[in-house]
C-alpha atoms as a PDB file:
ATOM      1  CA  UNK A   1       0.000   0.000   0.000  1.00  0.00           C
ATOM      2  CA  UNK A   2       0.946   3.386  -0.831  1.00  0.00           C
ATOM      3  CA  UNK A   3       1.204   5.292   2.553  1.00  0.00           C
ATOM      4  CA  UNK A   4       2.306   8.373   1.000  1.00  0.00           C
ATOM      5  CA  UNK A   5       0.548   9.201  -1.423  1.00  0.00           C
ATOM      6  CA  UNK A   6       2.029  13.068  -2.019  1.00  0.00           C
ATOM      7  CA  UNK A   7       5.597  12.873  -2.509  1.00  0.00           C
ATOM      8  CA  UNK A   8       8.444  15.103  -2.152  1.00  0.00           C
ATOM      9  CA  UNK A   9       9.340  16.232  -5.187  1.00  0.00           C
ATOM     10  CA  UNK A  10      12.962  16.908  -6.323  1.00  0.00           C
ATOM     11  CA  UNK A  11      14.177  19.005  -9.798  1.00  0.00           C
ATOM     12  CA  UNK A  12      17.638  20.061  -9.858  1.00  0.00           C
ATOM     13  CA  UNK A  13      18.816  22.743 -12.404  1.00  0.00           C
ATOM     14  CA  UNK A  14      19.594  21.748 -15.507  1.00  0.00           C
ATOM     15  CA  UNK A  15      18.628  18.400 -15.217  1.00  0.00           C
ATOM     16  CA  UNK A  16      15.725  16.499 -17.618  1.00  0.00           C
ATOM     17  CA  UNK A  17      14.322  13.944 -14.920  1.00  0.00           C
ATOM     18  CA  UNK A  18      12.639  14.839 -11.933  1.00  0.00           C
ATOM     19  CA  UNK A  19      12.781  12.366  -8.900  1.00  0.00           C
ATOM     20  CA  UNK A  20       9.620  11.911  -6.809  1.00  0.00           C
ATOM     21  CA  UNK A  21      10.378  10.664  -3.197  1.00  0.00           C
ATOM     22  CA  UNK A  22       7.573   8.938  -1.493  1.00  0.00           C
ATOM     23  CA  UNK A  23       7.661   7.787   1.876  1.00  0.00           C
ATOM     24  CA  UNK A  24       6.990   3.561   1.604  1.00  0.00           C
ATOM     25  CA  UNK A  25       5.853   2.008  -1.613  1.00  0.00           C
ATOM     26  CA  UNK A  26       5.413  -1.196  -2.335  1.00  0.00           C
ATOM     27  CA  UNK A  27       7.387  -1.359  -5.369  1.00  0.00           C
ATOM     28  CA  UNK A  28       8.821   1.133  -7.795  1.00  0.00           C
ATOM     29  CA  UNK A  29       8.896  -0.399 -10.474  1.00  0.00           C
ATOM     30  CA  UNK A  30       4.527  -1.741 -10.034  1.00  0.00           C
ATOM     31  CA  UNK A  31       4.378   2.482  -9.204  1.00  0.00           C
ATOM     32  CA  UNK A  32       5.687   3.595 -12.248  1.00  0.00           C
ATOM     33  CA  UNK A  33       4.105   0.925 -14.374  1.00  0.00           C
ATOM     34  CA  UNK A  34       0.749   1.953 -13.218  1.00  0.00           C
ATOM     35  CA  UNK A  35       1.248   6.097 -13.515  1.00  0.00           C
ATOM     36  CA  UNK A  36       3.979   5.790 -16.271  1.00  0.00           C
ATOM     37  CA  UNK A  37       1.125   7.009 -19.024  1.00  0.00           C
ATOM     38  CA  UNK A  38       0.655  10.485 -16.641  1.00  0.00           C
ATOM     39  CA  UNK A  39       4.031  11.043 -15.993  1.00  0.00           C
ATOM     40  CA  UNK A  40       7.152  12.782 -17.997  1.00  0.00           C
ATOM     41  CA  UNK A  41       9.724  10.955 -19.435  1.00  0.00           C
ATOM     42  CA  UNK A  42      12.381  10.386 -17.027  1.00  0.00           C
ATOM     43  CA  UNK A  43      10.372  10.901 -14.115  1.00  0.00           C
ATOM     44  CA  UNK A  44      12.268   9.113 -11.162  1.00  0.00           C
ATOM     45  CA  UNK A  45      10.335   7.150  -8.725  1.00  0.00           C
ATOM     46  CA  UNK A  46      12.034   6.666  -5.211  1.00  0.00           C
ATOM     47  CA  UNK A  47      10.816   4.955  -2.305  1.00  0.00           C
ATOM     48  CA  UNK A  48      12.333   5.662   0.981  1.00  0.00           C
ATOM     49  CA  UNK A  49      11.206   2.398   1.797  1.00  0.00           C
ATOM     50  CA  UNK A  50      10.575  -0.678  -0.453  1.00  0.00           C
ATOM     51  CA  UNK A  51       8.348  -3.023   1.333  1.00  0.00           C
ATOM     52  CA  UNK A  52       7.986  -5.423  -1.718  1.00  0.00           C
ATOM     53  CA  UNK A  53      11.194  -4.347  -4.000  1.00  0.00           C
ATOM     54  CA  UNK A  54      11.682  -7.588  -6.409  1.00  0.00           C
ATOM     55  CA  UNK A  55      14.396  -8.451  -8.798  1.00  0.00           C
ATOM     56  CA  UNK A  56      14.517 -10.711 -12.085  1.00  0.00           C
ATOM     57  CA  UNK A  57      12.362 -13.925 -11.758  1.00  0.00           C
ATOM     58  CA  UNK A  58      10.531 -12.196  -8.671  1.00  0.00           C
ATOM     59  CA  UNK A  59      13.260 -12.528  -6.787  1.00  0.00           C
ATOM     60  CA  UNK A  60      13.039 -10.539  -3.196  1.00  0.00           C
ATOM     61  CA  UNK A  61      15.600  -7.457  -3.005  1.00  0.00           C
ATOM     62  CA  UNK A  62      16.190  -6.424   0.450  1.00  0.00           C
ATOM     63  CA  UNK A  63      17.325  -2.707   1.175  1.00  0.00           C
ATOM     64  CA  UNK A  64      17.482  -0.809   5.045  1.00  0.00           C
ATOM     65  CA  UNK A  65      14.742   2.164   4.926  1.00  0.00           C
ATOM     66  CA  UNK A  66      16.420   5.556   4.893  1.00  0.00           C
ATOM     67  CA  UNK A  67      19.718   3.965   4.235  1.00  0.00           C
ATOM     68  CA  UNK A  68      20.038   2.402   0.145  1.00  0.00           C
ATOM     69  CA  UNK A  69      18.327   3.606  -2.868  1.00  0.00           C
ATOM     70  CA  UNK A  70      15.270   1.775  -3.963  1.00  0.00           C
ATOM     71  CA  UNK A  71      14.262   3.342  -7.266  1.00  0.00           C
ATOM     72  CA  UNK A  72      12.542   3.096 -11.249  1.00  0.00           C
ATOM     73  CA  UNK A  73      13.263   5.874 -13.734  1.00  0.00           C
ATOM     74  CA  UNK A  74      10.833   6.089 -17.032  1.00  0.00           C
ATOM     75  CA  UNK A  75      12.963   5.662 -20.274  1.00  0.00           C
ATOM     76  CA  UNK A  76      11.333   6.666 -23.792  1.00  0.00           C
ATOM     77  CA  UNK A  77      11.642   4.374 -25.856  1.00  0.00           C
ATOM     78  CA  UNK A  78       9.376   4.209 -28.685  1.00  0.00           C
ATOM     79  CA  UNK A  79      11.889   5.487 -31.056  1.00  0.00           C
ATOM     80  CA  UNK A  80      14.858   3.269 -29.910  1.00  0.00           C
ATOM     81  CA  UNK A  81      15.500   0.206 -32.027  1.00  0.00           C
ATOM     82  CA  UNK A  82      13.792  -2.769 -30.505  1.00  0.00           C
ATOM     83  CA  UNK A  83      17.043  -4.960 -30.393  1.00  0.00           C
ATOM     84  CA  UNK A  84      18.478  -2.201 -28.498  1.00  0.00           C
ATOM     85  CA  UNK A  85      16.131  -2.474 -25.792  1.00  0.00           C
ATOM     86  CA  UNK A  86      17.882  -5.874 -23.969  1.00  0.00           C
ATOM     87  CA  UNK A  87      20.829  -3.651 -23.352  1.00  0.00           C
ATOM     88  CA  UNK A  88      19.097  -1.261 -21.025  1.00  0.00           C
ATOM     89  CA  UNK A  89      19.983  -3.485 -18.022  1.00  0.00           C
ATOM     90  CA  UNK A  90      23.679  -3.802 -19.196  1.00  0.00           C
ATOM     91  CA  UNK A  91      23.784   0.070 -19.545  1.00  0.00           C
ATOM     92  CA  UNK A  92      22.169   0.534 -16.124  1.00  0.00           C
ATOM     93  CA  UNK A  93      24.921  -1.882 -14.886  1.00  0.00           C
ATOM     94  CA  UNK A  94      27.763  -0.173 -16.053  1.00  0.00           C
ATOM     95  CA  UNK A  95      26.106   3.172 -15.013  1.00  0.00           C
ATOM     96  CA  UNK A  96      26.588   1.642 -11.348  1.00  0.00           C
ATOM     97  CA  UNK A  97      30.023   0.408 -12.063  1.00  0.00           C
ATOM     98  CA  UNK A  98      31.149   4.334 -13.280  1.00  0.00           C
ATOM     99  CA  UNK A  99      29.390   5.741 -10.174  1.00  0.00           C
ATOM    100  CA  UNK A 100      31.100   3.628  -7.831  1.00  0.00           C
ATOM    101  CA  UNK A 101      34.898   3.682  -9.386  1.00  0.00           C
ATOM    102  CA  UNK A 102      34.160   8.029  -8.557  1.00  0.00           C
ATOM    103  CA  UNK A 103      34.081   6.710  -4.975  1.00  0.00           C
ATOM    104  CA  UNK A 104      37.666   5.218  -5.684  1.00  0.00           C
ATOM    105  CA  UNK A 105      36.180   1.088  -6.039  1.00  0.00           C
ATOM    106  CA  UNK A 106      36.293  -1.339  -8.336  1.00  0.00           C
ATOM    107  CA  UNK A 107      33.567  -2.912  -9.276  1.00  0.00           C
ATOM    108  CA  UNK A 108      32.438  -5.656 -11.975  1.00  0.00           C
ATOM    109  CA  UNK A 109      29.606  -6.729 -14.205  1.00  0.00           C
ATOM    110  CA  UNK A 110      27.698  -9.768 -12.884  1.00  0.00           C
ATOM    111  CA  UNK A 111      26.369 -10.383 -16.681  1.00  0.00           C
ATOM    112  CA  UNK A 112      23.840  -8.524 -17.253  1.00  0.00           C
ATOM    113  CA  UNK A 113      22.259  -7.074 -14.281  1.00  0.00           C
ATOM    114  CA  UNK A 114      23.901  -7.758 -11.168  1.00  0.00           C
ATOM    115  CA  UNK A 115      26.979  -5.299 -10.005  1.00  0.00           C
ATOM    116  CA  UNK A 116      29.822  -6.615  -7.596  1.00  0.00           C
ATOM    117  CA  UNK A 117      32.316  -5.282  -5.409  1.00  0.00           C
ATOM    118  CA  UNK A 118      35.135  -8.035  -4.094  1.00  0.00           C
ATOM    119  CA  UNK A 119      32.619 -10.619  -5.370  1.00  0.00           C
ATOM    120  CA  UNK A 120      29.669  -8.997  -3.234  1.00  0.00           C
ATOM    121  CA  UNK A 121      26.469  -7.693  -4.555  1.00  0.00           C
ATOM    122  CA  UNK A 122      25.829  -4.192  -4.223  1.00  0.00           C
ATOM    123  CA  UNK A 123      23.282  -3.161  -6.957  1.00  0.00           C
ATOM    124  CA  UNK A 124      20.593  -5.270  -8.896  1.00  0.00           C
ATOM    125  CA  UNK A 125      18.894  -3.945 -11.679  1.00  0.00           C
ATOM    126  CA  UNK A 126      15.348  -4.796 -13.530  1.00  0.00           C
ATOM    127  CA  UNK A 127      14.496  -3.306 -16.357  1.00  0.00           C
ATOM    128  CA  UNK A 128      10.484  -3.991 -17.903  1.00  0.00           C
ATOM    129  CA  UNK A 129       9.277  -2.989 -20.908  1.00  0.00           C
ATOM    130  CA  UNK A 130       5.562  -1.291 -20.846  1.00  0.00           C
ATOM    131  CA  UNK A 131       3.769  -0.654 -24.144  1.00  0.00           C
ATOM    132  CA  UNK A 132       0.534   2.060 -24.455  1.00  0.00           C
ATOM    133  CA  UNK A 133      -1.237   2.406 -27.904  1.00  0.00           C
ATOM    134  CA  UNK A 134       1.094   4.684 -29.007  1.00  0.00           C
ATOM    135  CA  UNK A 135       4.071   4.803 -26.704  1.00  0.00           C
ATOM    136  CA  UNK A 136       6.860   2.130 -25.229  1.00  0.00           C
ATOM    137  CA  UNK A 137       8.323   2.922 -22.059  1.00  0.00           C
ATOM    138  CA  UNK A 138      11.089   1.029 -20.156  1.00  0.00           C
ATOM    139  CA  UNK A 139      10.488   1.123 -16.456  1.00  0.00           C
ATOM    140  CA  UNK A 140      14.393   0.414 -14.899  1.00  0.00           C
ATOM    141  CA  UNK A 141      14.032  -0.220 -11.368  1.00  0.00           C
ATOM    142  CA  UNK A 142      17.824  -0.637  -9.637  1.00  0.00           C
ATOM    143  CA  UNK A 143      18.398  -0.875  -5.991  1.00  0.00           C
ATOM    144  CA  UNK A 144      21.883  -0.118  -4.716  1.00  0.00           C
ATOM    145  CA  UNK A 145      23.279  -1.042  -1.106  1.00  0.00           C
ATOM    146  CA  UNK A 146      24.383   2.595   0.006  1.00  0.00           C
ATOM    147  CA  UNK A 147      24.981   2.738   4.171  1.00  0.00           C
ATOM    148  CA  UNK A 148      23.785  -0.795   5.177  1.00  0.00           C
ATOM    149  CA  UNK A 149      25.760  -2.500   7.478  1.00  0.00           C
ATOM    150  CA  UNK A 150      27.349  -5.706   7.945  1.00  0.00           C
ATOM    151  CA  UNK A 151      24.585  -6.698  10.084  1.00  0.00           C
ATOM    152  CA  UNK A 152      21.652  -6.365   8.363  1.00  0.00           C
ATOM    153  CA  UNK A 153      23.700  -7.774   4.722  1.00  0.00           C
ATOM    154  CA  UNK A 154      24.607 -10.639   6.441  1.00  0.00           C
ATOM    155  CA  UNK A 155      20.969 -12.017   6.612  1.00  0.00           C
ATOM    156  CA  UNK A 156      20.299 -11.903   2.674  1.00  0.00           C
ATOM    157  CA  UNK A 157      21.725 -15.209   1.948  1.00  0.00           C
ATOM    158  CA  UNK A 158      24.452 -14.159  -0.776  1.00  0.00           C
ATOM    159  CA  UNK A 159      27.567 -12.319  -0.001  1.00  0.00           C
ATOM    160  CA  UNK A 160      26.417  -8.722  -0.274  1.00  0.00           C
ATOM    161  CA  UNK A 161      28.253  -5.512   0.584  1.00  0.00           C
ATOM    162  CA  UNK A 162      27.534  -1.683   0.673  1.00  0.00           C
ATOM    163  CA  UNK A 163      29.692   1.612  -0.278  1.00  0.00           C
ATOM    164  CA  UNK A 164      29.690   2.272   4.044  1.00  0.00           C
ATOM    165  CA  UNK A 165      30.914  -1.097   4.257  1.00  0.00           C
ATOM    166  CA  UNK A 166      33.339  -0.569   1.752  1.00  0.00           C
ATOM    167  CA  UNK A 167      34.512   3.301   2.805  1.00  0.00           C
ATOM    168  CA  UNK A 168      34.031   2.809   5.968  1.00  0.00           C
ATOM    169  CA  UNK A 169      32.078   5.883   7.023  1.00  0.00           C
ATOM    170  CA  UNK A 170      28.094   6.966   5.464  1.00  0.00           C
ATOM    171  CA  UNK A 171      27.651   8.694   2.033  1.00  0.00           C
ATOM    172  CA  UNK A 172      24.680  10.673   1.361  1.00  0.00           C
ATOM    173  CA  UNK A 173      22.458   9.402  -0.526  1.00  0.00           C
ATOM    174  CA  UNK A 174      20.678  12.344  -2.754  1.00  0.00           C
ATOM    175  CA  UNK A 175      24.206  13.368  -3.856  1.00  0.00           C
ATOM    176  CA  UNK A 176      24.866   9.790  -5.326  1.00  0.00           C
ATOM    177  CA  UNK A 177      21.981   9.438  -6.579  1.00  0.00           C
ATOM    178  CA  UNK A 178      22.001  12.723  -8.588  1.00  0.00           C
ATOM    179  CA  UNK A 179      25.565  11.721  -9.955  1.00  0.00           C
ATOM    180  CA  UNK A 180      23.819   8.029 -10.804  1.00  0.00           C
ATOM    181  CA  UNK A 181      21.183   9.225 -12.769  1.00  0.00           C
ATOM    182  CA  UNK A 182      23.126  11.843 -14.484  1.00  0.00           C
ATOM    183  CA  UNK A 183      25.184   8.845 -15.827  1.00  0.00           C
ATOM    184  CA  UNK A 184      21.886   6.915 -16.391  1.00  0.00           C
ATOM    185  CA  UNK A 185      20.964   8.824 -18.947  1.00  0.00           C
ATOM    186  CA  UNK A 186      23.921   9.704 -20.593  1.00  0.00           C
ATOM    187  CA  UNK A 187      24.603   6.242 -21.112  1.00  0.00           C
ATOM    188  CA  UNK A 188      21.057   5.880 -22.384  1.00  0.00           C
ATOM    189  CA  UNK A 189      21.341   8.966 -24.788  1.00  0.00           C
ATOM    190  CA  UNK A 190      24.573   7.078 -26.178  1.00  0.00           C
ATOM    191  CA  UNK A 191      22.821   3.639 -26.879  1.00  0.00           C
ATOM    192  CA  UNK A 192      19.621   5.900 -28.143  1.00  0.00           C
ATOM    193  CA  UNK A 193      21.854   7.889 -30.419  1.00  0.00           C
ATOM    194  CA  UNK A 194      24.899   5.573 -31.462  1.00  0.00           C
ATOM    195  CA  UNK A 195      23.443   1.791 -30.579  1.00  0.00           C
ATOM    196  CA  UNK A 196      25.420  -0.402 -28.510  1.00  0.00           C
ATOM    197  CA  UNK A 197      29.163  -0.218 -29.465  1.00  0.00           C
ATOM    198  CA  UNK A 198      30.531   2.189 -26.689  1.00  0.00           C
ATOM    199  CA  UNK A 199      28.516   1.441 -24.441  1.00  0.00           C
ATOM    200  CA  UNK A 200      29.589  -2.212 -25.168  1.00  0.00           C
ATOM    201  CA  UNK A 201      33.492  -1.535 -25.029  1.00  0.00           C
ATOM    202  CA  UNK A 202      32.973  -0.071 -21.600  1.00  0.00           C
ATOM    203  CA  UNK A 203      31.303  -2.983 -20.279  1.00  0.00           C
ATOM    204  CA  UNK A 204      33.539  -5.343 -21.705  1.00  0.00           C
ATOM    205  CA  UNK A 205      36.107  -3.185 -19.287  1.00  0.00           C
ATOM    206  CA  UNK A 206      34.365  -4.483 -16.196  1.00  0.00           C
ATOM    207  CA  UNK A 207      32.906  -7.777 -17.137  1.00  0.00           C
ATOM    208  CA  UNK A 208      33.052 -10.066 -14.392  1.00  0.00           C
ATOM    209  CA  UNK A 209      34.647 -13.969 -14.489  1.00  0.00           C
ATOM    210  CA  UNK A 210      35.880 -13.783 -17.863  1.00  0.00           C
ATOM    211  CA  UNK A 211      37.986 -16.769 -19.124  1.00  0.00           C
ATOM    212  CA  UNK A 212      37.014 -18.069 -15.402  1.00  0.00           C
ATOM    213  CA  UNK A 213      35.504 -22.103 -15.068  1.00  0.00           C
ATOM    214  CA  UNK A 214      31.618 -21.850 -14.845  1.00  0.00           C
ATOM    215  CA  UNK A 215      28.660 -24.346 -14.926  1.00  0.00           C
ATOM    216  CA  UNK A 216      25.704 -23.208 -17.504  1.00  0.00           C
ATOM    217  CA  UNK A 217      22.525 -25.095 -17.355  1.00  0.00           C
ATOM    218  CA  UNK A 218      19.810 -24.271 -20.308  1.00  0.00           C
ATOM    219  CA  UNK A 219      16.179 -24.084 -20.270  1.00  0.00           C
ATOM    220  CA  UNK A 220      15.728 -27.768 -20.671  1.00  0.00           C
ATOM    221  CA  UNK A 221      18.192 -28.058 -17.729  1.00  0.00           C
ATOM    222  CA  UNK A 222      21.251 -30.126 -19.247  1.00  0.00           C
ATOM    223  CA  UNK A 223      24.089 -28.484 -18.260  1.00  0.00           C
ATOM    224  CA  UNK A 224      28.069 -27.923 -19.201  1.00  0.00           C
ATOM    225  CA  UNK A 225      31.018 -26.603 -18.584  1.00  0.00           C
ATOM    226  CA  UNK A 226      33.064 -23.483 -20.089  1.00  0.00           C
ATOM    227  CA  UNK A 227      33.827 -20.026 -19.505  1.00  0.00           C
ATOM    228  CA  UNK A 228      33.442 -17.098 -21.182  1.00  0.00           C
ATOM    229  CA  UNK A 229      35.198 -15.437 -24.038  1.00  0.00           C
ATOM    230  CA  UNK A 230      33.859 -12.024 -24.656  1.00  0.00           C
ATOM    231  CA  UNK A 231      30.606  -9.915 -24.851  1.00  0.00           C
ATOM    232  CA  UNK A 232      28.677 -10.138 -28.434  1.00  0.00           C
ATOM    233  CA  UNK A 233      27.971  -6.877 -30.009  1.00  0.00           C
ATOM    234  CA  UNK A 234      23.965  -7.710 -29.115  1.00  0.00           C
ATOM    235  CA  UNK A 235      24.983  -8.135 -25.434  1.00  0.00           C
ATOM    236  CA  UNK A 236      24.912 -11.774 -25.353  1.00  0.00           C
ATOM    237  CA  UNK A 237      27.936 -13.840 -24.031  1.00  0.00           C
ATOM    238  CA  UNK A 238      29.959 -15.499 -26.334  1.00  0.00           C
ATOM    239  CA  UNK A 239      30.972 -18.493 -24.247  1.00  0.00           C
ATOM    240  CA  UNK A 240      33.484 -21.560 -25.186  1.00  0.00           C
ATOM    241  CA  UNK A 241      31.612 -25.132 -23.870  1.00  0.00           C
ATOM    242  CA  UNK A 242      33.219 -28.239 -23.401  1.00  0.00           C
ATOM    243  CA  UNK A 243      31.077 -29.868 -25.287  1.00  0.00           C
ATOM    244  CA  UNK A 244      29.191 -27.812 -27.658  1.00  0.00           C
ATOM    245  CA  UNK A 245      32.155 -25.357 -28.369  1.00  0.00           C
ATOM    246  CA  UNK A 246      31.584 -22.064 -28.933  1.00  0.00           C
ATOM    247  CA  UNK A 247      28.244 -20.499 -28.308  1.00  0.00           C
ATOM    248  CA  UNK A 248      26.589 -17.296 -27.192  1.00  0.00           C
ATOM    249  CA  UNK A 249      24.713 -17.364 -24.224  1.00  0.00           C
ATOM    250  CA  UNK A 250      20.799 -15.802 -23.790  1.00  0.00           C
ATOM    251  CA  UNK A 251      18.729 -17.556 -20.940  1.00  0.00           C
ATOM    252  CA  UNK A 252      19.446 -20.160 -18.062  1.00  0.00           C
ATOM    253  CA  UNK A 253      21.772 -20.767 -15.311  1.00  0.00           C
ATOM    254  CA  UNK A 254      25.137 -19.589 -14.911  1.00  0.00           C
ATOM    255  CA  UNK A 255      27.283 -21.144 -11.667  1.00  0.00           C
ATOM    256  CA  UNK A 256      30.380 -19.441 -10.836  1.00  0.00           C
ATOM    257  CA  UNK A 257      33.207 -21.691  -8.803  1.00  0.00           C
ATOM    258  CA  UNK A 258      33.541 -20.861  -5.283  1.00  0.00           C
ATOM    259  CA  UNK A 259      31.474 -17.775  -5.263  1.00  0.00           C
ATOM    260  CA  UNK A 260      28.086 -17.328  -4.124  1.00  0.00           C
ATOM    261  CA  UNK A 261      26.988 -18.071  -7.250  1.00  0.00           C
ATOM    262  CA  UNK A 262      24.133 -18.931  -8.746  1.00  0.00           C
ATOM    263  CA  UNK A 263      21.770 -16.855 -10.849  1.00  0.00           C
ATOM    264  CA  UNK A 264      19.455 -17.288 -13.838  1.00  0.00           C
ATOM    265  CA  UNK A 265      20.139 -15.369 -16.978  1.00  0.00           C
ATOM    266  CA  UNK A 266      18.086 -14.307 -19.813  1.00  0.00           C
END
């Protein structure tokens, strides 16, 4: 339930999207789908507190009210080229990835929506594609681990970690956030205006567990061993498999040795 139901709204200078804050929501991303035909392109939907926040294959994504970022921006994309629109969540990743090497870490691409710092999870990212009768929208819904503490990560079930964890002291959160979505959409304007090639080398950069052992199990759940080679130019893996050689990767399960490590794909 929406306990908030006027929100506190944020527009800095200069900038095209405008961030409302609500109080609790349920979910961002369910918020946005259901006002995205009465609001502005780029209109940012944060919730102070995520009571139902949900990842990829409704997965549950915990987050500390008042302390992470829970939120869902509205992307136009009607006039971007539908095979562009399965790299949304690999843009949004490597948005993350920039935003947290200006804090001095290094992160890596969990491919293609989970970001890592020393093997932790600190951001996941959903991206869902809405269509009206005459306008598509992409609701992106990312929630990043900002001040949680060791405590309250350790309960998730997968090796998670935060920027306070990993500073070692609080970082405000509307400042990040401002610098996030700033990079957002630039990242978004290059895909909308050039396709996927830069965006693509940059990713490549920080690709996680390349040339590394890993277990992939398909959709009819036979699985094999390889590891992966590179990042297509559509976004896909391009993966080398024991026994089928080499092949490029879309949906199913991915297992990474000796990490915490196992996470469906599509």
């Amino acid at each position: 339930m929406e306990k908030e139901l006027k929100p506190e709204i944020i527009k800095p200078d200069g900038a095209v999207y405008t961030i409302y804050k609500y109080a609790e929501l349920d979910s961002t991303n369910e918020f946005l789908r259901h006002h995205c035909s009465t609001l502005a392109d780029y209109s940012v939907i944060w919730a102070n507190e995520q009571t139902h926040g949900r990842g990829r294959f409704t997965r549950v994504w915990n987050s500390v009210p008042g302390q992470d970022l829970t939120f869902s921006i509205l992307l136009p994309l009607t006039s971007l080229e539908e095979k562009l629109r399965q790299n949304i969540t690999q843009i949004a990743a490597l948005s993350v990835t920039q935003l947290l090497e200006v804090y001095g870490l290094k992160p890596s691409v969990k491919w293609p929506n989970d970001v890592l710092v020393h093997g932790k999870k600190i951001s996941g990212i959903l991206c869902e594609i809405v269509k009206s009768k005459n306008n598509v929208y992409g609701i992106l819904g990312i929630g990043l681990n900002v001040n949680s503490m060791e405590e309250f990560l350790a309960f998730i079930g997968i090796p998670a970690t935060s920027l306070r964890c990993e500073l070692r002291h609080k970082v405000i959160r509307l400042n990040l956030f401002k610098k996030l979505l700033e990079t957002i959409i630039n990242c978004f304007s290059v895909l909308c205006q050039s396709g996927f090639t830069q965006n693509r080398m940059e990713l490549k950069k920080r690709l996680a567990f390349v040339n590394e052992q890993i277990i992939f199990t398909d959709v009819k759940q036979e699985s094999y061993s390889g590891r992966i080679i590179d990042l297509n130019d559509d976004g896909t893996l391009l993966f080398e498999c024991e026994k089928r050689g080499i092949i490029s990767l879309n949906s199913g399960e991915i297992t990474f040795n000796n990490l915490y490590l196992k996470r469906d794909y599509q």
